[in-house]
Protein backbone atom coordinates (compact mmCIF):
# COMPACT_ATOMS: atom_id res chain seq x y z
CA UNK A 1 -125.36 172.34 -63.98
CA UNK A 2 -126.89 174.86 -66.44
CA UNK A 3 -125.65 175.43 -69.97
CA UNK A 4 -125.52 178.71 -71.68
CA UNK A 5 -125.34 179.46 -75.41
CA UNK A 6 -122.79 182.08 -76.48
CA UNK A 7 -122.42 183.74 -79.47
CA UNK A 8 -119.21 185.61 -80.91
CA UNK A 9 -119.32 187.40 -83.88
CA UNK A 10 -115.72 188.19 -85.53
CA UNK A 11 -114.84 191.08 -87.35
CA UNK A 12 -112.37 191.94 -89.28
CA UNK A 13 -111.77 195.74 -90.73
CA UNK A 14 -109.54 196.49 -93.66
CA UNK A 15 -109.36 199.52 -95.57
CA UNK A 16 -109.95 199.31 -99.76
CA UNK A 17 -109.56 201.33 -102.55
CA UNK A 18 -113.03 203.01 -104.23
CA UNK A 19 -113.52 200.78 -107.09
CA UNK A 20 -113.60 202.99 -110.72
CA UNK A 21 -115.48 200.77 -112.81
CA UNK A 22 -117.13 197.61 -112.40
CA UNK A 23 -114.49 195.49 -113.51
CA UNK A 24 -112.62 196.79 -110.49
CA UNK A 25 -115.66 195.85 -108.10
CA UNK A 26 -116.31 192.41 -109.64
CA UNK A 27 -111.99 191.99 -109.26
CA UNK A 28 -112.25 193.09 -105.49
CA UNK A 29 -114.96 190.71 -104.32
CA UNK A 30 -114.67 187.88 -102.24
CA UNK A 31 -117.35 185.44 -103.55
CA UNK A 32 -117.64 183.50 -100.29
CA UNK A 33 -118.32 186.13 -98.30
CA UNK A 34 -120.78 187.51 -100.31
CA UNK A 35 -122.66 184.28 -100.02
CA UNK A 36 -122.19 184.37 -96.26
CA UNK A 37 -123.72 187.21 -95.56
CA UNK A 38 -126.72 186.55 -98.36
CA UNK A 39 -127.47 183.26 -97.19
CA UNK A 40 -127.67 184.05 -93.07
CA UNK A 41 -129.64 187.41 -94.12
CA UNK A 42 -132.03 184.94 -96.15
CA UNK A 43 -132.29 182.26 -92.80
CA UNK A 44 -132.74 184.60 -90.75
CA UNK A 45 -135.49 186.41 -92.29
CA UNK A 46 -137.11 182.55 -93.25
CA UNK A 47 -136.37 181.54 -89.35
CA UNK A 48 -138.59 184.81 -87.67
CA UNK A 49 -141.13 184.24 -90.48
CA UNK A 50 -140.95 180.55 -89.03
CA UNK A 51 -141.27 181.73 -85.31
CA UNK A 52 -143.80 184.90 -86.05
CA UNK A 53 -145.94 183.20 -88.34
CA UNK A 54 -145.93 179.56 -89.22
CA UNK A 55 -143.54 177.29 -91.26
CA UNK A 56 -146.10 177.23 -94.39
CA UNK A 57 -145.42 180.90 -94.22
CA UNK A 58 -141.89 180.35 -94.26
CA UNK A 59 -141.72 177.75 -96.73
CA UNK A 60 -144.06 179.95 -99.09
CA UNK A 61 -141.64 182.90 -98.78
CA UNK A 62 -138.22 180.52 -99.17
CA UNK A 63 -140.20 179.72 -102.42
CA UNK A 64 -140.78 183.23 -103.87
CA UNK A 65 -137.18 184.41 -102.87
CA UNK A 66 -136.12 181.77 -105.10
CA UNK A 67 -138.40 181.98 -107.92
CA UNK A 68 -137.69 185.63 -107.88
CA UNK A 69 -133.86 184.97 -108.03
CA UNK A 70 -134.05 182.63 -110.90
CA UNK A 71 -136.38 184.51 -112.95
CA UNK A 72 -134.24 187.63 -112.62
CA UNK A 73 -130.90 185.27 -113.31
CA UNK A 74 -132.57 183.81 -116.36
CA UNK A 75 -133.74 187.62 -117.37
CA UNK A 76 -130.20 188.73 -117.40
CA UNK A 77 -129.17 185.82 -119.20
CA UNK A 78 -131.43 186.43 -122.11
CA UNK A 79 -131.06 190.05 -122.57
CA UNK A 80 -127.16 189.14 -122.36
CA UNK A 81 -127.25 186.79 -124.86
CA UNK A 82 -129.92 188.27 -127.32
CA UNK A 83 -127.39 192.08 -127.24
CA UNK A 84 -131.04 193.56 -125.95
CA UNK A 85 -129.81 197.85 -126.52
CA UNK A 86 -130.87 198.76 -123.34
CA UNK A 87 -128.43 198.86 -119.76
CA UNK A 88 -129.61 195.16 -118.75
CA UNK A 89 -127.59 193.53 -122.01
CA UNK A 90 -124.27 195.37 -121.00
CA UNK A 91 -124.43 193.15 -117.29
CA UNK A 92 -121.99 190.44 -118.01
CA UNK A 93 -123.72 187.80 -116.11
CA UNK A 94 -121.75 185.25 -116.96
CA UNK A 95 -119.01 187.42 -115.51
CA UNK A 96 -116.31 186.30 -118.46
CA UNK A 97 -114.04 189.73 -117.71
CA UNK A 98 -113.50 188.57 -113.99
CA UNK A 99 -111.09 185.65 -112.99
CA UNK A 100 -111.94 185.97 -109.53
CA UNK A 101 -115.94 185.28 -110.25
């Protein structure tokens, strides 16, 4: 008897409001899906590069994507803290102004 892998994707539609500031955005966000759809993008992308290439490969680019992230995050967090005058310092990236975050 022969076994077959299916796979069902579910999705689900709803219709939203345009967001008029980013307060409204950051309010309207659903932080697990969010992560969802980050994290399979990122396996994904780390599985073909495991499959196409080799798993050193892999490995080496799981480590950039997360050096990148954390020096960006840590960025961010400086010029936030700091009050750098430039458009970076206004990002609250602690995200204090939104409950749902």
């Amino acid at each position: 008897q022969a076994y077959t892998v299916k796979r069902c994707s579910w999705l689900r539609t709803l219709q939203i409001d345009v967001a008029a500031n980013l307060i409204e955005l950051y309010e309207s966000t659903n932080i697990e899906v969010i992560l969802v759809v980050l994290i399979q993008k990122l396996l994904r992308k780390i599985i073909r590069t495991s499959l196409d290439e080799s798993v050193k490969e892999a490995r080496a680019l799981l480590h950039d994507l997360l050096m990148i992230l954390i020096v960006q995050y840590d960025d961010y967090c400086k010029l936030a803290e700091f009050k750098q005058p430039n458009i970076h310092s206004r990002l609250d990236v602690a995200f204090s102004g939104c409950s749902q975050l």
